[in-house]
PDB file of N, CA and C in Angstrom:
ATOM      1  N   UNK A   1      29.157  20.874  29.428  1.00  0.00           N
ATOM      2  CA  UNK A   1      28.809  19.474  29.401  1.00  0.00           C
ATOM      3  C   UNK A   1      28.971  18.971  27.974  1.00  0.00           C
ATOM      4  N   UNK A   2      29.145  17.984  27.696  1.00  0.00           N
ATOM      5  CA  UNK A   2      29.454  17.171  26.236  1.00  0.00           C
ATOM      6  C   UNK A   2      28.094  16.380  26.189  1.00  0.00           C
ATOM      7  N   UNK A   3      28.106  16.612  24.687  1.00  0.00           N
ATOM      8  CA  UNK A   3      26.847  15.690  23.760  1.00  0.00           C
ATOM      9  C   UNK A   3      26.227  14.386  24.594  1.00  0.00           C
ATOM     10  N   UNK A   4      27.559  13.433  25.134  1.00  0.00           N
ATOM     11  CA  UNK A   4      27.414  11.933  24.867  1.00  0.00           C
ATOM     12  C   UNK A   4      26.886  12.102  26.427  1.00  0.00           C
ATOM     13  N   UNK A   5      26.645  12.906  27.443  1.00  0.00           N
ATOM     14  CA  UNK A   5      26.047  12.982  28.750  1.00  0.00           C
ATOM     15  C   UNK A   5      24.753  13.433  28.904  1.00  0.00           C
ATOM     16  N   UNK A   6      23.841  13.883  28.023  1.00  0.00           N
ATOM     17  CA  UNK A   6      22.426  14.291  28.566  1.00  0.00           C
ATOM     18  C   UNK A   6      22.027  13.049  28.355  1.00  0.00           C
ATOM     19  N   UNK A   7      20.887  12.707  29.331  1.00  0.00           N
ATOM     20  CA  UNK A   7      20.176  11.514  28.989  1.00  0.00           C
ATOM     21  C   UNK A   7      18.783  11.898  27.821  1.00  0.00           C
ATOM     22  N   UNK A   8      18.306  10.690  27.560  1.00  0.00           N
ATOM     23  CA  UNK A   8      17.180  10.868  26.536  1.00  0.00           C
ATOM     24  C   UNK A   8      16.055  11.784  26.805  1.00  0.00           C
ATOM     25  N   UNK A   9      15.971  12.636  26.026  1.00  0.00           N
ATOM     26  CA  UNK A   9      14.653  13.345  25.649  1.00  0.00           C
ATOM     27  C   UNK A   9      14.804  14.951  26.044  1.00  0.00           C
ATOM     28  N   UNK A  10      16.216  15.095  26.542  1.00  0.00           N
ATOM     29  CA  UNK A  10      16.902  16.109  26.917  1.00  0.00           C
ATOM     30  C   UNK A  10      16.836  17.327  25.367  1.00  0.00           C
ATOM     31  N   UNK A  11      17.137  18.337  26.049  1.00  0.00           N
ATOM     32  CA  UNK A  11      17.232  19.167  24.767  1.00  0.00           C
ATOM     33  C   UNK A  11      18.758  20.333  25.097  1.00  0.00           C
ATOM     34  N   UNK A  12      19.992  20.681  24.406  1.00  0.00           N
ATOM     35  CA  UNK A  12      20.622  21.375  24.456  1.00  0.00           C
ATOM     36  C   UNK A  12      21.377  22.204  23.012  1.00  0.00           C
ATOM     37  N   UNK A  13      21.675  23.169  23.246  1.00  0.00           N
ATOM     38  CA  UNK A  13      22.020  23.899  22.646  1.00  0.00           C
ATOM     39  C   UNK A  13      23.815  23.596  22.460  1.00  0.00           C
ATOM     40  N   UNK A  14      23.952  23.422  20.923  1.00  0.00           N
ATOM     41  CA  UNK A  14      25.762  23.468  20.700  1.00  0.00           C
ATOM     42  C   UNK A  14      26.190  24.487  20.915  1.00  0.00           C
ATOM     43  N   UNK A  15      27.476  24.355  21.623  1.00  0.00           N
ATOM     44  CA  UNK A  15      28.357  25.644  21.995  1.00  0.00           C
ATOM     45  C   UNK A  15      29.883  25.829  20.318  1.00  0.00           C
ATOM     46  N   UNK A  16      30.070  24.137  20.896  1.00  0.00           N
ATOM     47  CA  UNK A  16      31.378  24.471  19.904  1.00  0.00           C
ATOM     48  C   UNK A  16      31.682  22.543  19.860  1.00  0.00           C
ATOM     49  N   UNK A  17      32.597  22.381  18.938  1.00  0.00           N
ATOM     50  CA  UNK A  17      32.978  21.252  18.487  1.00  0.00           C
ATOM     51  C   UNK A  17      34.902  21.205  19.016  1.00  0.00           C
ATOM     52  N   UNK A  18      34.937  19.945  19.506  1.00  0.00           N
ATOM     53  CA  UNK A  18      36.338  20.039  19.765  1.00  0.00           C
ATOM     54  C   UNK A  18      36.915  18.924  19.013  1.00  0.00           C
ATOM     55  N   UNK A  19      36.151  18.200  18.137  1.00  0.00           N
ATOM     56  CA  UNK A  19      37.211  17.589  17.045  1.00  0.00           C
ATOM     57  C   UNK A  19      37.778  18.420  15.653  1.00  0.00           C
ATOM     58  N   UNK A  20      38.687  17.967  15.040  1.00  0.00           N
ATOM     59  CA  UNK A  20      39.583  18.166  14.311  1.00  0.00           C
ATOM     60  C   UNK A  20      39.257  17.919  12.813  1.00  0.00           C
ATOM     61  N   UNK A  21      39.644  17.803  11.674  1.00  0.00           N
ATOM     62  CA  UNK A  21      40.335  17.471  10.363  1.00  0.00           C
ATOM     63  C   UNK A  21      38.515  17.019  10.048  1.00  0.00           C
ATOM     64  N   UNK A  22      38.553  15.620   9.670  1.00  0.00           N
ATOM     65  CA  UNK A  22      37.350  14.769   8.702  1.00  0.00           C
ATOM     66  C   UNK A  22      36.077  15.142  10.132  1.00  0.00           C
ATOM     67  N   UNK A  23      36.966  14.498  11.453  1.00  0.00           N
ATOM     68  CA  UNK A  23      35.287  14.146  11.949  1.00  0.00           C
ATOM     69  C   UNK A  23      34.814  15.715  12.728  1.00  0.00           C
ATOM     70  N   UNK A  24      35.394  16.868  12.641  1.00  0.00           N
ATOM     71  CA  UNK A  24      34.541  17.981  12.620  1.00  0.00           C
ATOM     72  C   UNK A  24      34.042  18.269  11.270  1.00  0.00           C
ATOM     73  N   UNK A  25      34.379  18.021  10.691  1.00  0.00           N
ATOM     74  CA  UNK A  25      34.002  18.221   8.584  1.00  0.00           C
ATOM     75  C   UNK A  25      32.542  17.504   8.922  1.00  0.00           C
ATOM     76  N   UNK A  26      32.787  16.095   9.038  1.00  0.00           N
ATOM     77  CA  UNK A  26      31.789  15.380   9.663  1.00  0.00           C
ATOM     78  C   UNK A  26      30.565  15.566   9.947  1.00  0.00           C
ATOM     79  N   UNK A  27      30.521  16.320  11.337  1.00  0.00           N
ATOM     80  CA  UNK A  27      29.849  16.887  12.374  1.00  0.00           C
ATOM     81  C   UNK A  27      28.939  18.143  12.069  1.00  0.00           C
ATOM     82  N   UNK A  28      29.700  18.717  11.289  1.00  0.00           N
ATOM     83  CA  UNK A  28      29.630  19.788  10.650  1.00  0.00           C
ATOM     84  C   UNK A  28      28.351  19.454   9.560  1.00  0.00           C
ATOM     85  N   UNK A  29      28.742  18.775   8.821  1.00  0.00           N
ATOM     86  CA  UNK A  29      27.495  18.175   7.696  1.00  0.00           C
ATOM     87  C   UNK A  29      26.830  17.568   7.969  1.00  0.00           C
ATOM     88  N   UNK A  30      26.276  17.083   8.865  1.00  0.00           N
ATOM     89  CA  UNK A  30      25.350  16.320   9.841  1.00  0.00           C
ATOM     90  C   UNK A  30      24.140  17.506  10.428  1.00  0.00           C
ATOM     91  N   UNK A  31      24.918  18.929  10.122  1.00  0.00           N
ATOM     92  CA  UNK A  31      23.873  19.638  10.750  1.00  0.00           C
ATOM     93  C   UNK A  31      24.499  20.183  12.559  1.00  0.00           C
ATOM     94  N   UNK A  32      25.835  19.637  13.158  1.00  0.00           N
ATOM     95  CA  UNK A  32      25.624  20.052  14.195  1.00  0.00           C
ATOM     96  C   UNK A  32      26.882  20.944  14.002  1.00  0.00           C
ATOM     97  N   UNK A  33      25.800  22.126  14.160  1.00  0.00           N
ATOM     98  CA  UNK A  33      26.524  23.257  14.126  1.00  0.00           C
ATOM     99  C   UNK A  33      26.401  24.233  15.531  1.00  0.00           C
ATOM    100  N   UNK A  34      27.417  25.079  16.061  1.00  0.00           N
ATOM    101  CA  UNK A  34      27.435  26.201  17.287  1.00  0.00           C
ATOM    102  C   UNK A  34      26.214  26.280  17.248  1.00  0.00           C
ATOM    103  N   UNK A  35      25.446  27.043  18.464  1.00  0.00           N
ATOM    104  CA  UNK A  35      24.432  27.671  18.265  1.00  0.00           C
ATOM    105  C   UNK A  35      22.593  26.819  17.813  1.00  0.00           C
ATOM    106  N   UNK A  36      22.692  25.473  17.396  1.00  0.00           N
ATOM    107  CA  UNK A  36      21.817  24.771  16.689  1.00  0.00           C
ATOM    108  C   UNK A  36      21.599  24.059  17.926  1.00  0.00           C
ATOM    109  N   UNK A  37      20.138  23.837  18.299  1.00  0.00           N
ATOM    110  CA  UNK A  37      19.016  23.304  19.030  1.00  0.00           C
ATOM    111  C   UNK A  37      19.540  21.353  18.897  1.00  0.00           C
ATOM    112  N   UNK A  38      19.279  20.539  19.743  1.00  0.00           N
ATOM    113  CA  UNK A  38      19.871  19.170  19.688  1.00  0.00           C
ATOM    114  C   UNK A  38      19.128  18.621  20.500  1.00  0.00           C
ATOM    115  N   UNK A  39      18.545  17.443  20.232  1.00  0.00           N
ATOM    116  CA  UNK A  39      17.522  16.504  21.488  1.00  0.00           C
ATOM    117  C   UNK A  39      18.245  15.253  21.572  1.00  0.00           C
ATOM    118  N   UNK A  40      18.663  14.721  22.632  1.00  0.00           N
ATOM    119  CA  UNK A  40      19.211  13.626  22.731  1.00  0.00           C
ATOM    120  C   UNK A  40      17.664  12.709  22.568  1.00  0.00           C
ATOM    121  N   UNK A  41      17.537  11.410  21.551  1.00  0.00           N
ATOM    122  CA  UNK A  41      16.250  10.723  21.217  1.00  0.00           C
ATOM    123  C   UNK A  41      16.473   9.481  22.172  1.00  0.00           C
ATOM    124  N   UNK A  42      18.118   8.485  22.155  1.00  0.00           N
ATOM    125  CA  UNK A  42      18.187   7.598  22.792  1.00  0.00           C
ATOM    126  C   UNK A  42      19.299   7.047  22.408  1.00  0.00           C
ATOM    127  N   UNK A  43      19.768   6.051  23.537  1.00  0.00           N
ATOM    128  CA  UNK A  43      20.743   5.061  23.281  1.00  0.00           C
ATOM    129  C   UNK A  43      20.699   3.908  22.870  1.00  0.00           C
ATOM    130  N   UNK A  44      21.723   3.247  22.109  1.00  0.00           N
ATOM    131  CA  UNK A  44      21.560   2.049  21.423  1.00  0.00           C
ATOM    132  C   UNK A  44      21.421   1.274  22.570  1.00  0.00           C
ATOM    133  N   UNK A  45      21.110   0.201  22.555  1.00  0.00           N
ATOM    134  CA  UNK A  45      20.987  -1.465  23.457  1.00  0.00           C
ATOM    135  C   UNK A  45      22.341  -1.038  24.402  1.00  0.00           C
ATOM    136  N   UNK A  46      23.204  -1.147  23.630  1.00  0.00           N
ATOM    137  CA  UNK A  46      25.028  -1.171  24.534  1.00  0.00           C
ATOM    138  C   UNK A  46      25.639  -0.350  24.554  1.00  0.00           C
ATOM    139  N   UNK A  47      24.435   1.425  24.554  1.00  0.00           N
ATOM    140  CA  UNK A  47      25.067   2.645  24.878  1.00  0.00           C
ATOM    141  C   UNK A  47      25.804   3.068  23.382  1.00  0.00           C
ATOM    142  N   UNK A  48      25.858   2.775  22.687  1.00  0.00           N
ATOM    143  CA  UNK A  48      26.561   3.093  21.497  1.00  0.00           C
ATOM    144  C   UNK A  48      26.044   2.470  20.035  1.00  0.00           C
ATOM    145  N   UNK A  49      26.212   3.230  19.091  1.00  0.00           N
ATOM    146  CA  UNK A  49      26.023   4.798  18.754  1.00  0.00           C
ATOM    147  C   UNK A  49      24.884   5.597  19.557  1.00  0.00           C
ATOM    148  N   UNK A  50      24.304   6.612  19.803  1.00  0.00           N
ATOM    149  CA  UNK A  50      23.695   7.710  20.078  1.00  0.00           C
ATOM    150  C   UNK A  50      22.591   8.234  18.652  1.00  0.00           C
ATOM    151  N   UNK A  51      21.120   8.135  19.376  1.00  0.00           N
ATOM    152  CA  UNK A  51      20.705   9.492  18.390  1.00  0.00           C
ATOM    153  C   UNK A  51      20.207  10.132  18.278  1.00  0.00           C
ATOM    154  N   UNK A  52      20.694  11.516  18.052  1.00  0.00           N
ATOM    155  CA  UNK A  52      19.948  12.848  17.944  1.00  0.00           C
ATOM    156  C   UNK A  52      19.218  13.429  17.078  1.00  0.00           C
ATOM    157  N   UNK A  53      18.566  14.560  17.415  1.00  0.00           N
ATOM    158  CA  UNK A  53      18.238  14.924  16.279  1.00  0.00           C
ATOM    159  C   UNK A  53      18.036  16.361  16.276  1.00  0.00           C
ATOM    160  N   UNK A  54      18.560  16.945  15.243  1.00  0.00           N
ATOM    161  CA  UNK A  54      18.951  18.510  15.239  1.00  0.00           C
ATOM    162  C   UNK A  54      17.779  18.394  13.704  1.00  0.00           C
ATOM    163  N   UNK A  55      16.912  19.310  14.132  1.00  0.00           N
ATOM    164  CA  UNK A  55      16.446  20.508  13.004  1.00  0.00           C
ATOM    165  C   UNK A  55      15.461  18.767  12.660  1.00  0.00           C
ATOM    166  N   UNK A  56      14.910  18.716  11.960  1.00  0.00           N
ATOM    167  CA  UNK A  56      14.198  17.458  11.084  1.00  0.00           C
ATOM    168  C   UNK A  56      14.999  16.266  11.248  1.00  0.00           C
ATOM    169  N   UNK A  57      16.060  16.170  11.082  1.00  0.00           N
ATOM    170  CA  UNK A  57      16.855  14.906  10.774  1.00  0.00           C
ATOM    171  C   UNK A  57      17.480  14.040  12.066  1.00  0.00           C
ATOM    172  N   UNK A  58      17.363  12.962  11.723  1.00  0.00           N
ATOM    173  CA  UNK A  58      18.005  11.713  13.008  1.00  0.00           C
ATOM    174  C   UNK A  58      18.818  11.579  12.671  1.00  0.00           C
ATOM    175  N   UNK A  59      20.225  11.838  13.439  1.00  0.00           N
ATOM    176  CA  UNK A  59      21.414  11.278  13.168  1.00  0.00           C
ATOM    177  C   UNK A  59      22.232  10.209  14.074  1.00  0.00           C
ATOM    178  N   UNK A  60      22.859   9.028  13.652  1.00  0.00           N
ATOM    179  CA  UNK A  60      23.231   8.379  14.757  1.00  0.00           C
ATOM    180  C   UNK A  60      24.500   9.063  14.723  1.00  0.00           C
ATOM    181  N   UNK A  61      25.221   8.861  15.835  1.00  0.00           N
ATOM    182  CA  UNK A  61      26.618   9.821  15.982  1.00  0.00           C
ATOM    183  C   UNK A  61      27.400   8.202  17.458  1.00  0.00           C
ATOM    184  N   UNK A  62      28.816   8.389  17.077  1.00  0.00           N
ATOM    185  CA  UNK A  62      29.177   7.281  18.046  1.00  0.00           C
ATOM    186  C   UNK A  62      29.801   8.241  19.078  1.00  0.00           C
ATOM    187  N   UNK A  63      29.880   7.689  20.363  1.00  0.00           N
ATOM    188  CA  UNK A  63      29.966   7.907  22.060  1.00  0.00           C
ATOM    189  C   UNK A  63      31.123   8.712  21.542  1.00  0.00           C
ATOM    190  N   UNK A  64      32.339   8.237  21.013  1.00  0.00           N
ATOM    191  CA  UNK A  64      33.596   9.072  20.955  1.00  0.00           C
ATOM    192  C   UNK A  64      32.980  10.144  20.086  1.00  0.00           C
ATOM    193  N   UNK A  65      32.370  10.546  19.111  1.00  0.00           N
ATOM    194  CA  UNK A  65      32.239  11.716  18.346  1.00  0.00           C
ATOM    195  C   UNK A  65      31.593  12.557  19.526  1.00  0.00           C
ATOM    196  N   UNK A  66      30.253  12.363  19.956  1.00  0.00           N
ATOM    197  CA  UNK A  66      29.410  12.594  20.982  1.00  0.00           C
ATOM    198  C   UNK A  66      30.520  13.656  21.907  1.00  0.00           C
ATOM    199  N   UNK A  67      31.405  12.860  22.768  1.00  0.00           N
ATOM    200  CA  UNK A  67      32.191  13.559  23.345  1.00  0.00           C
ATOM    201  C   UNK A  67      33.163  14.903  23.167  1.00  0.00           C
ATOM    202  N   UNK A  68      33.440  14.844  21.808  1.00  0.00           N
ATOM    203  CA  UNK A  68      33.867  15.710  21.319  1.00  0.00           C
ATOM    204  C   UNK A  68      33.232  17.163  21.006  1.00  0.00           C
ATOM    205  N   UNK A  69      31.611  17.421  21.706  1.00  0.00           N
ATOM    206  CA  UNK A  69      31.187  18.134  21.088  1.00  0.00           C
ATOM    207  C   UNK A  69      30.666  19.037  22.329  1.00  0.00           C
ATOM    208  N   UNK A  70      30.855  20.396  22.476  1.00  0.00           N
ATOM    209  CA  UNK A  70      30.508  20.543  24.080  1.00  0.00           C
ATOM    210  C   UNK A  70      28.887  21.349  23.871  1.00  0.00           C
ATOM    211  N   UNK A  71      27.947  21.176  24.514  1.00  0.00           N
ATOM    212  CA  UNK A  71      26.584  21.466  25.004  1.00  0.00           C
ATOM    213  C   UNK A  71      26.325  22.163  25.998  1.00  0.00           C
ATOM    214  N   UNK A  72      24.965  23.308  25.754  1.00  0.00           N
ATOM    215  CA  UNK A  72      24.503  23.454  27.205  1.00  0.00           C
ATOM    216  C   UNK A  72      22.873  23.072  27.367  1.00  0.00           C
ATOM    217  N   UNK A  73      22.928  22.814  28.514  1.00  0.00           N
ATOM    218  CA  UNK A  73      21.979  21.805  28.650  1.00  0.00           C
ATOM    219  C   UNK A  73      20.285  23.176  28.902  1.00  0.00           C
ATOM    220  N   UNK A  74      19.032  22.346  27.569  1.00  0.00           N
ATOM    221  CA  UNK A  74      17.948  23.513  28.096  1.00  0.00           C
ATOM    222  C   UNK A  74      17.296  23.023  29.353  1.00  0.00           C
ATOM    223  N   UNK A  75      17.004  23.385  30.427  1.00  0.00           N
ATOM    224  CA  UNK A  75      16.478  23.202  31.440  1.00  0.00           C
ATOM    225  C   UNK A  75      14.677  22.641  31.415  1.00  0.00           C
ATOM    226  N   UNK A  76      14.144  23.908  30.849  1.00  0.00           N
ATOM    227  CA  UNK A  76      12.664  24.307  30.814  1.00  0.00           C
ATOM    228  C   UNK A  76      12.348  23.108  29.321  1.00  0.00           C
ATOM    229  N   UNK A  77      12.990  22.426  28.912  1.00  0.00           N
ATOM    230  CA  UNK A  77      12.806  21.747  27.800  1.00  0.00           C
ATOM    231  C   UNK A  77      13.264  20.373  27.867  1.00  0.00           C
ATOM    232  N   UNK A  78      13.715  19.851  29.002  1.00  0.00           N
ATOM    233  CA  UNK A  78      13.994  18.576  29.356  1.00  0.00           C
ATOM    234  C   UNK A  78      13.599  17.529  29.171  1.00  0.00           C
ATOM    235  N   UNK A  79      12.109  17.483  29.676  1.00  0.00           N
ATOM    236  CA  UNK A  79      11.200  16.674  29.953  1.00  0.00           C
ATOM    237  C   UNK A  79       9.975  16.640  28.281  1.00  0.00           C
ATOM    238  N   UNK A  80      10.593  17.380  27.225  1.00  0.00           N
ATOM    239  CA  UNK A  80       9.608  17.418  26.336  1.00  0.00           C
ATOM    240  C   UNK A  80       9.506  16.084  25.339  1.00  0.00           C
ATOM    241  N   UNK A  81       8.805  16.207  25.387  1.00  0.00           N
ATOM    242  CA  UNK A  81       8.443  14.244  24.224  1.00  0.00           C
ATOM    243  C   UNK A  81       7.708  14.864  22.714  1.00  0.00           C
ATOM    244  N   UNK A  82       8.645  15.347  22.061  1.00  0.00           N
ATOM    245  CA  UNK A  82       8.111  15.926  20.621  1.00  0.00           C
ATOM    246  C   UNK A  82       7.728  14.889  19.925  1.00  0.00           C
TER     247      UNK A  82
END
């Protein structure tokens, strides 16, 4: 499943990044790395930008980056309101 599909308050784990050149460089320095814990927080008004938040930090990220990034979704951690 990709980033830009869990709904809010969801929690998943990064698998891998499928962009390229600057905006995996990007992505990368933002903190979303393989393996790193991710809560979808919410969507803007018109669905776009997105924001998450990995480790301490809120990041907004836009729908096309979002997509680029593939997830698996935590089950038992769905419903959590940190």
């Amino acid at each position: 499943m990709k980033l830009d599909q869990l709904h809010p308050h969801q929690h998943a784990i990064i698998l891998q990044h499928h962009a390229e050149g600057a905006i995996r460089q990007r992505l990368m320095d933002l903190g979303l790395l393989p393996q790193t814990l991710i809560k979808l927080v919410r969507y803007a008004p018109f669905g776009d930008p997105i924001q998450v938040k990995v480790g301490r930090a809120s990041v907004s990220l836009r729908i096309a980056e979002a997509k680029m990034v593939s997830v698996e979704l935590l089950e038992n951690r769905a419903e959590s309101k940190e």
